[in-house]
N, C-alpha and C. Protein backbone atom coordinates (compact mmCIF):
# COMPACT_ATOMS: atom_id res chain seq x y z
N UNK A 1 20.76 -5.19 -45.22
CA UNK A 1 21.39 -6.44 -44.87
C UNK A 1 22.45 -6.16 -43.81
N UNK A 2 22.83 -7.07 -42.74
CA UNK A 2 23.47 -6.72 -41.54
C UNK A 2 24.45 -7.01 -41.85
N UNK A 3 25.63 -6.27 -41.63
CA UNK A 3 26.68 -6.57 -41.64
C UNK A 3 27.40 -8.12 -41.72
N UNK A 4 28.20 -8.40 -42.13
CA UNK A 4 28.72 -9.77 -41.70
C UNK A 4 29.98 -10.03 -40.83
N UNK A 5 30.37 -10.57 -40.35
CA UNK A 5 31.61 -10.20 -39.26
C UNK A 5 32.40 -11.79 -39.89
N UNK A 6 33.40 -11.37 -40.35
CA UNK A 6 34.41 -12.52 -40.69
C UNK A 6 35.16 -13.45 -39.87
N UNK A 7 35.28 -14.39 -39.49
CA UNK A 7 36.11 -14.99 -37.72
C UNK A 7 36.95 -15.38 -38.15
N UNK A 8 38.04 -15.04 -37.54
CA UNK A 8 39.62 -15.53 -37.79
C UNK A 8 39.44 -16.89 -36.79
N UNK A 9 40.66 -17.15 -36.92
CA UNK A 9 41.20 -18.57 -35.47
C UNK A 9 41.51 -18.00 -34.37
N UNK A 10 40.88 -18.66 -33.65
CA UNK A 10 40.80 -18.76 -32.26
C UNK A 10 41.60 -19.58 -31.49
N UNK A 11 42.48 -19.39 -30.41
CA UNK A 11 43.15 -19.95 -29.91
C UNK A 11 43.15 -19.68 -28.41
N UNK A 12 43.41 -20.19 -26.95
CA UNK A 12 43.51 -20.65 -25.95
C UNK A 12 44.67 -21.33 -25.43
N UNK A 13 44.60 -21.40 -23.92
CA UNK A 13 45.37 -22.35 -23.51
C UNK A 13 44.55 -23.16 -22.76
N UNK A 14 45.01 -24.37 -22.97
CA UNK A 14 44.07 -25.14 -21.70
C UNK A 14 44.40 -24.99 -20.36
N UNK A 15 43.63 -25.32 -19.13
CA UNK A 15 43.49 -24.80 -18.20
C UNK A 15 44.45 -26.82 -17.22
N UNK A 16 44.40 -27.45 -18.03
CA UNK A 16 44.79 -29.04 -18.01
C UNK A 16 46.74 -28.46 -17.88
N UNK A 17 46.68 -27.77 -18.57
CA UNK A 17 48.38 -27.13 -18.69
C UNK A 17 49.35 -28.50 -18.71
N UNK A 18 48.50 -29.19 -20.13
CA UNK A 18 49.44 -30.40 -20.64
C UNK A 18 50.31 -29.97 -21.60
N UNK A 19 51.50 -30.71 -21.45
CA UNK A 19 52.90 -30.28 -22.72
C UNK A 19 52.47 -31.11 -23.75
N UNK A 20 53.04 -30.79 -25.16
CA UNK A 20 53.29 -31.27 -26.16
C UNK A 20 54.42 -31.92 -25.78
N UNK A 21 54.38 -33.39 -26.34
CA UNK A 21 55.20 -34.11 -25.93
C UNK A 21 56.45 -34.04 -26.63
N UNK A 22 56.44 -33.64 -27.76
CA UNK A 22 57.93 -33.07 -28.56
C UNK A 22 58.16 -31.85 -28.39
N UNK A 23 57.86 -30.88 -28.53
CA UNK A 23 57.91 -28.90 -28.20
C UNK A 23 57.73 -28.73 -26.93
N UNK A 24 57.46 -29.33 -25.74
CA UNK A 24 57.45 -29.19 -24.61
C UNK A 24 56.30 -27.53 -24.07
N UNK A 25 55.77 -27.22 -25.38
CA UNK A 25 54.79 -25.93 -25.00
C UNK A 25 53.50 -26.85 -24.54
N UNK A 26 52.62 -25.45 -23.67
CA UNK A 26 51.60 -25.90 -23.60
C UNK A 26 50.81 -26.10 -24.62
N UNK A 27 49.70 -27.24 -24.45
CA UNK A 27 48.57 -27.50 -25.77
C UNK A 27 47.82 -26.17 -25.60
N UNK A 28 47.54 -25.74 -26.78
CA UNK A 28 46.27 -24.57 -26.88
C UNK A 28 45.15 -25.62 -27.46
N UNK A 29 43.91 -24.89 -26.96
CA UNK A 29 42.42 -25.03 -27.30
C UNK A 29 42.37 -24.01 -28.77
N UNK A 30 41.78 -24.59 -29.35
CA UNK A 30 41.57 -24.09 -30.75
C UNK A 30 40.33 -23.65 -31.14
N UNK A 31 40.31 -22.70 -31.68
CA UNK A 31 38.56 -22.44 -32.44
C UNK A 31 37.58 -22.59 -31.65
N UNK A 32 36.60 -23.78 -32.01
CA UNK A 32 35.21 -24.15 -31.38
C UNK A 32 35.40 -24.25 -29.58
N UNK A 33 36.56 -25.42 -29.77
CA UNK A 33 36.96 -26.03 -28.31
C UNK A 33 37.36 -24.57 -27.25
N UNK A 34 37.71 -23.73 -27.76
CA UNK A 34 38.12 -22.43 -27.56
C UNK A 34 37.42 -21.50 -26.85
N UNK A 35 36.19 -21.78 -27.62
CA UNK A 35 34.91 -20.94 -27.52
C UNK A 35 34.02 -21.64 -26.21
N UNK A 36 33.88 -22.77 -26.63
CA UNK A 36 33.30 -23.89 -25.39
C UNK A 36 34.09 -23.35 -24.05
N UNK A 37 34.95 -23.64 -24.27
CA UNK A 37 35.57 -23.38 -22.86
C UNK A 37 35.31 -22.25 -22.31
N UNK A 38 35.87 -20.93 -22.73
CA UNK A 38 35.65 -19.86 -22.60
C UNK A 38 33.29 -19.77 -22.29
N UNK A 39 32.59 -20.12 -23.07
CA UNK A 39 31.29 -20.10 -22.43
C UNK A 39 31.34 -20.90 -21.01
N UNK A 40 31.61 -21.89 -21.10
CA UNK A 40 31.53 -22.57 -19.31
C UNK A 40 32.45 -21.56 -18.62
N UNK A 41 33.21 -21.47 -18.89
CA UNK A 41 34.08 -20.43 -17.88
C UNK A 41 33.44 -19.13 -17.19
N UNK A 42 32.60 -18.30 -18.30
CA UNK A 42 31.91 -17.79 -17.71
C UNK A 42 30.90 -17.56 -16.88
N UNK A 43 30.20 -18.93 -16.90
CA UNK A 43 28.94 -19.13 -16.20
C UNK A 43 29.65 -19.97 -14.83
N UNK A 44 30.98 -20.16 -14.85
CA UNK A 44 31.36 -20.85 -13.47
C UNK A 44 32.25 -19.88 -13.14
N UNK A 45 32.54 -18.88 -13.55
CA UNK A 45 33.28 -17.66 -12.48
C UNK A 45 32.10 -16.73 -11.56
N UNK A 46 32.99 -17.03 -10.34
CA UNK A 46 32.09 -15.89 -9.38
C UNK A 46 31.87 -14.39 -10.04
N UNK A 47 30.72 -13.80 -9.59
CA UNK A 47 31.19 -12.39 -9.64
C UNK A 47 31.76 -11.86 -8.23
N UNK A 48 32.65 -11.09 -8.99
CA UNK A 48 33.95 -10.38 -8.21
C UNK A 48 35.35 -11.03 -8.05
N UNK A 49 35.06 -12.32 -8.90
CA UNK A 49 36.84 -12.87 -8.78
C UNK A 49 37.16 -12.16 -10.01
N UNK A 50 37.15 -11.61 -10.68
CA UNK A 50 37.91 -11.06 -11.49
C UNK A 50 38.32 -9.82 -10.92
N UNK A 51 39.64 -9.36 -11.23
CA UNK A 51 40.23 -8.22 -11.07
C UNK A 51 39.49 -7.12 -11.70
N UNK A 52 39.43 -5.99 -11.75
CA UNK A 52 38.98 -4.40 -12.60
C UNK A 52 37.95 -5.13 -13.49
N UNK A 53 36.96 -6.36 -13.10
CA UNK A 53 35.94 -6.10 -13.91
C UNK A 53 34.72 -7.41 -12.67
N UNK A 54 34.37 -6.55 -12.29
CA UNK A 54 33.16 -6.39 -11.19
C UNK A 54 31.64 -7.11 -11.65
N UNK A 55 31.94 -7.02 -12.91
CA UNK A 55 30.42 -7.62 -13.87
C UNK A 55 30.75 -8.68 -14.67
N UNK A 56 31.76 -9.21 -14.39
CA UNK A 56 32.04 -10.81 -15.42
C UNK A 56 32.08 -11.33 -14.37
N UNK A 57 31.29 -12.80 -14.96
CA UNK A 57 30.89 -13.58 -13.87
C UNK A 57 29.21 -14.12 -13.67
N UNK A 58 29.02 -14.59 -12.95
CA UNK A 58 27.89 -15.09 -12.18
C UNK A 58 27.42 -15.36 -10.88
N UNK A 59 26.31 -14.93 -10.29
CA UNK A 59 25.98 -15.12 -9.17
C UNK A 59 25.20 -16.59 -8.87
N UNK A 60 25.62 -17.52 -9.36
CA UNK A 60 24.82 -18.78 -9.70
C UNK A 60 25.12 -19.76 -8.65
N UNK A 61 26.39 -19.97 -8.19
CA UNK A 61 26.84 -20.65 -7.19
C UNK A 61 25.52 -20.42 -5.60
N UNK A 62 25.69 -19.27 -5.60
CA UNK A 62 25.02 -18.62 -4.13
C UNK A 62 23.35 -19.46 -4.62
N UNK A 63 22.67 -19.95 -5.55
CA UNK A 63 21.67 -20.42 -5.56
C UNK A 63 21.47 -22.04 -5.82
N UNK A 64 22.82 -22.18 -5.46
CA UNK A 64 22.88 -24.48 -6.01
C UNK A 64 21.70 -25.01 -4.29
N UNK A 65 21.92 -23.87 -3.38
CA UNK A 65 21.07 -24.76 -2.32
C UNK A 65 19.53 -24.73 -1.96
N UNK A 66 19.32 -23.86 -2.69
CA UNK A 66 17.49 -23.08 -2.97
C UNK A 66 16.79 -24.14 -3.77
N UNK A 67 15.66 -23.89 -2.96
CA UNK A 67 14.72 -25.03 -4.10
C UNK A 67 14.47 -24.80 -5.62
N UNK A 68 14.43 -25.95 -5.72
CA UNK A 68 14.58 -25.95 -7.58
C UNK A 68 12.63 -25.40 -7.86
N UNK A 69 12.96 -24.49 -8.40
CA UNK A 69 11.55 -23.51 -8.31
C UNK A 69 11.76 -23.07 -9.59
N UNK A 70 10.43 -22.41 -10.45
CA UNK A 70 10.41 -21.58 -11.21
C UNK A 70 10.80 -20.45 -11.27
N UNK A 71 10.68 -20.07 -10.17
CA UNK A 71 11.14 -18.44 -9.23
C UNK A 71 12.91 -18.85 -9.06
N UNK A 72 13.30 -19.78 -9.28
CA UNK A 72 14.87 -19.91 -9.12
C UNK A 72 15.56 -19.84 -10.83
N UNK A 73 15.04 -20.85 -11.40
CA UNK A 73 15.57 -21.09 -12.23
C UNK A 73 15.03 -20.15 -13.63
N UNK A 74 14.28 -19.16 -13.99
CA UNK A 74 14.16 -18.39 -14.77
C UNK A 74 15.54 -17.11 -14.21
N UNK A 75 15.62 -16.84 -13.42
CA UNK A 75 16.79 -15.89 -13.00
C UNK A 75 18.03 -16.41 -13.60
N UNK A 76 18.12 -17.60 -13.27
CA UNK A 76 19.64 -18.18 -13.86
C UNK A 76 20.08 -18.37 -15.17
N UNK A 77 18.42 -18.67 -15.46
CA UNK A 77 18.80 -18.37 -17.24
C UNK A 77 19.19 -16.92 -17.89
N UNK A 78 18.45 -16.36 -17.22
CA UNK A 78 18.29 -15.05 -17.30
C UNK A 78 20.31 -14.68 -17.40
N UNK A 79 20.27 -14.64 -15.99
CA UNK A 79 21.87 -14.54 -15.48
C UNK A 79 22.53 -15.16 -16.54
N UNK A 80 22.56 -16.26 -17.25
CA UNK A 80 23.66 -17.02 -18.15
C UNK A 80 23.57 -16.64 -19.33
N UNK A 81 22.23 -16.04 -20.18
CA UNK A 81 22.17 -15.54 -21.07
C UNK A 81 22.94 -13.81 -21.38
N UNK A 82 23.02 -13.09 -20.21
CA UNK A 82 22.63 -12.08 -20.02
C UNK A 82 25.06 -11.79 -20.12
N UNK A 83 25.49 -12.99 -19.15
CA UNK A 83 26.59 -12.44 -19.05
C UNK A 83 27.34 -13.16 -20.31
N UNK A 84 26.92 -14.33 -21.13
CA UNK A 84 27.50 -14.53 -22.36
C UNK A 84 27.20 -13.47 -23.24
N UNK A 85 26.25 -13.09 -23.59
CA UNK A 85 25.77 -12.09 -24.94
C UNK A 85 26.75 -10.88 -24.35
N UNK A 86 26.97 -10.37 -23.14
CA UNK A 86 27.89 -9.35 -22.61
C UNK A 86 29.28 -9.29 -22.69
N UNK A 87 29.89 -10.95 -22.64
CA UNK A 87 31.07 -11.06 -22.57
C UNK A 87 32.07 -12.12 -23.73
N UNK A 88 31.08 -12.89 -24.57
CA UNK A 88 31.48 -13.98 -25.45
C UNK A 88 31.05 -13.00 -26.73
N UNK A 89 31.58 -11.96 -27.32
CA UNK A 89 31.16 -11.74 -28.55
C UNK A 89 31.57 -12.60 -29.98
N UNK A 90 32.36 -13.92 -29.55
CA UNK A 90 32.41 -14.76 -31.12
C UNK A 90 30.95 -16.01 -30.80
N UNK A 91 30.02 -15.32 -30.23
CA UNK A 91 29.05 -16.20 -30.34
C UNK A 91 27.78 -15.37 -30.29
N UNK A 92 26.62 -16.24 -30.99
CA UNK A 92 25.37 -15.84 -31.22
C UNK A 92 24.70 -16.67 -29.98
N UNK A 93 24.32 -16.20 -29.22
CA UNK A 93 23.19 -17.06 -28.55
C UNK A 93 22.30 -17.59 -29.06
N UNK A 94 22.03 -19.01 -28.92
CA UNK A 94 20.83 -19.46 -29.42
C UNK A 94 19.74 -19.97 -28.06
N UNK A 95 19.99 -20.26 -27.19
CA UNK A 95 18.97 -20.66 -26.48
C UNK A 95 20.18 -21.69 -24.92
N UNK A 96 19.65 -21.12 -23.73
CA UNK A 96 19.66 -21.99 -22.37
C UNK A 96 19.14 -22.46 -21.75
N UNK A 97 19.07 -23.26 -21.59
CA UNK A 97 18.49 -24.82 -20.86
C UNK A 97 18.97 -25.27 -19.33
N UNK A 98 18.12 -24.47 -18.60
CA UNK A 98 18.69 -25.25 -17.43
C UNK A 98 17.68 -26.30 -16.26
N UNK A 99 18.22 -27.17 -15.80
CA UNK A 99 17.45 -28.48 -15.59
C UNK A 99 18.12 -29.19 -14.11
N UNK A 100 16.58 -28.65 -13.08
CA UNK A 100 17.05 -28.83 -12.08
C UNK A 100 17.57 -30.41 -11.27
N UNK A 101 18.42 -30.68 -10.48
CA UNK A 101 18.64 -31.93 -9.78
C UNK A 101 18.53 -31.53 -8.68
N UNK A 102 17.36 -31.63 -8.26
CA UNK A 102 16.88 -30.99 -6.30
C UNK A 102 17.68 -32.43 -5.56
N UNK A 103 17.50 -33.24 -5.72
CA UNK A 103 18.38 -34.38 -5.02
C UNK A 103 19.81 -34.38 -4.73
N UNK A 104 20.26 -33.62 -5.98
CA UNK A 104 21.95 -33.59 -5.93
C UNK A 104 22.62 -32.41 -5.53
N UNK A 105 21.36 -30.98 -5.46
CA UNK A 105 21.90 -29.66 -5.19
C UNK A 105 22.30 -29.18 -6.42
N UNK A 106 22.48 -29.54 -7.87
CA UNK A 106 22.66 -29.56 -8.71
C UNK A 106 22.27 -28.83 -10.28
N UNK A 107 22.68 -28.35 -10.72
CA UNK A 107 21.73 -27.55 -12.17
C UNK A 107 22.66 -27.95 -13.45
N UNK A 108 21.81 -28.87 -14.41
CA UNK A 108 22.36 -29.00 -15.40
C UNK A 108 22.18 -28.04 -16.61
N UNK A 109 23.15 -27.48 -17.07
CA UNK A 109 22.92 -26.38 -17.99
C UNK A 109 23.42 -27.09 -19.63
N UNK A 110 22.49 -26.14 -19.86
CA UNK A 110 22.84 -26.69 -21.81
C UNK A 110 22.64 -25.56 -22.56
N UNK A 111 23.60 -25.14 -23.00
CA UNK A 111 23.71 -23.36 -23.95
C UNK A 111 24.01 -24.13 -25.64
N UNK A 112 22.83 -23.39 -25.93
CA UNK A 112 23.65 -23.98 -27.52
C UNK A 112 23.82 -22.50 -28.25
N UNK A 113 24.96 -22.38 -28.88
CA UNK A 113 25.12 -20.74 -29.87
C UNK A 113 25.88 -21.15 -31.07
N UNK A 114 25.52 -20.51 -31.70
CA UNK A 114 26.62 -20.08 -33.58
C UNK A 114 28.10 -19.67 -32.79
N UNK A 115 28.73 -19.79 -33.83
CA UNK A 115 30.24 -18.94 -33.83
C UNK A 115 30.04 -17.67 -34.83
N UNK A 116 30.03 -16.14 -34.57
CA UNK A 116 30.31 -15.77 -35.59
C UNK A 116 30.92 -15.67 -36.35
N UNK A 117 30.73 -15.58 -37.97
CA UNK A 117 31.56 -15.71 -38.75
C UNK A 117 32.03 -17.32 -39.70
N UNK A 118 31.74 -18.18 -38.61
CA UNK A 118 31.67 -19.43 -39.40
C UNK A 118 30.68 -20.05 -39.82
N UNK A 119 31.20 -20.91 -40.61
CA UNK A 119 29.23 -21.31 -41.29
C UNK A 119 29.53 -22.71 -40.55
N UNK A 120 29.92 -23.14 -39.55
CA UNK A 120 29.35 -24.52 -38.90
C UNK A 120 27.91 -24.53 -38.16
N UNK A 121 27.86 -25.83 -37.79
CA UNK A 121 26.72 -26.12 -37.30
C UNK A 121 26.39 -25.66 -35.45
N UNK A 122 24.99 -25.25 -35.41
CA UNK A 122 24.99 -25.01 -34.14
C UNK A 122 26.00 -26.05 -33.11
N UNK A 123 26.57 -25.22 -31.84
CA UNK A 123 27.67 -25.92 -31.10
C UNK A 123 26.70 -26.15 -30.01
N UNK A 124 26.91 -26.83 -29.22
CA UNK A 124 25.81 -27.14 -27.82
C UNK A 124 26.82 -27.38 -26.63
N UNK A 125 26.78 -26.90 -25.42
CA UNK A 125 27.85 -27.30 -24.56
C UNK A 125 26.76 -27.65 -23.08
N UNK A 126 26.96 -28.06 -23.01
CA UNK A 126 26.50 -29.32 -21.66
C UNK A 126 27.04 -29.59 -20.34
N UNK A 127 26.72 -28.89 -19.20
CA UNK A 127 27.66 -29.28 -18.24
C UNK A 127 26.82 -29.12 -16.62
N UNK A 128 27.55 -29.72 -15.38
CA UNK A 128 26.82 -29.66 -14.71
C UNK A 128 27.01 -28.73 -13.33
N UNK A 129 26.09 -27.60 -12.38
CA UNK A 129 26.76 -26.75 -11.69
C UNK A 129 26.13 -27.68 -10.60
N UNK A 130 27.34 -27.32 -9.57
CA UNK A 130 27.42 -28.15 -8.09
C UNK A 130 27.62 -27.75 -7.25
N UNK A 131 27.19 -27.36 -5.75
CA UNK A 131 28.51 -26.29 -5.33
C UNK A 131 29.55 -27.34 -4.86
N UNK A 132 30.68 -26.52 -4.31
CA UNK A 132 31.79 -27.26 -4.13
C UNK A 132 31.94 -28.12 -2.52
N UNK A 133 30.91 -27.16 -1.82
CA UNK A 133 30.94 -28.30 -0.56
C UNK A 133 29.53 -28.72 -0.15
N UNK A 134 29.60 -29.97 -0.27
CA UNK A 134 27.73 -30.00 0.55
C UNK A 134 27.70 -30.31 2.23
């Protein structure tokens, strides 16, 4: 039987860098919301904007203008699966979904994974890649 890995709380800051309106701290992202964030984050950081780590990230941007092809979009899954399971260890991969918009330049992605350690229900996060100038 495999080990079991226990999950503490998870905490964040949001990237919104809204105050609590009485404590004047920033709001943290908690747990799930935590985790969500942190998965999109990864699949929308370049590779090479990170400092001393050269392999977090994605090369996904450089392909929003290529035709929406089979030959395109098995790589990207590939790519999104490949740098979460590498870099999100409070999650199980369960499966990525990505779904081209050739009209908009566009790729809608849908990752659904476990949290390890908690017994909730599969999480699903949903979002859409664009590049930033057309």
């Amino acid at each position: 039987m495999p080990l079991q890995r226990i999950s503490r709380g998870f905490k964040d800051i949001s990237l919104s860098f809204k105050r609590h309106p009485v404590t004047n701290d920033l709001l943290p992202l908690k747990n799930a919301d935590a985790i969500k964030r942190s998965v999109q984050n990864l699949v929308r950081i370049n590779l090479g904007e990170v400092f001393f780590n050269d392999l977090l990230g994605t090369n996904i941007t450089g392909s929003l203008f290529e035709l929406a092809t089979d030959d395109l979009i098995t790589p990207i899954q590939s790519e999104i699966e490949t740098v979460i399971r590498n870099f999100e260890p409070r999650v199980r991969l369960q499966e990525v979904i990505v779904t081209p918009t050739p009209d908009e330049y566009s790729l809608e992605v849908e990752i659904s994974y476990d949290i390890v350690g908690l017994s909730t229900p599969t999480q699903t996060v949903t979002f859409i890649l664009e590049p930033t100038r057309l």
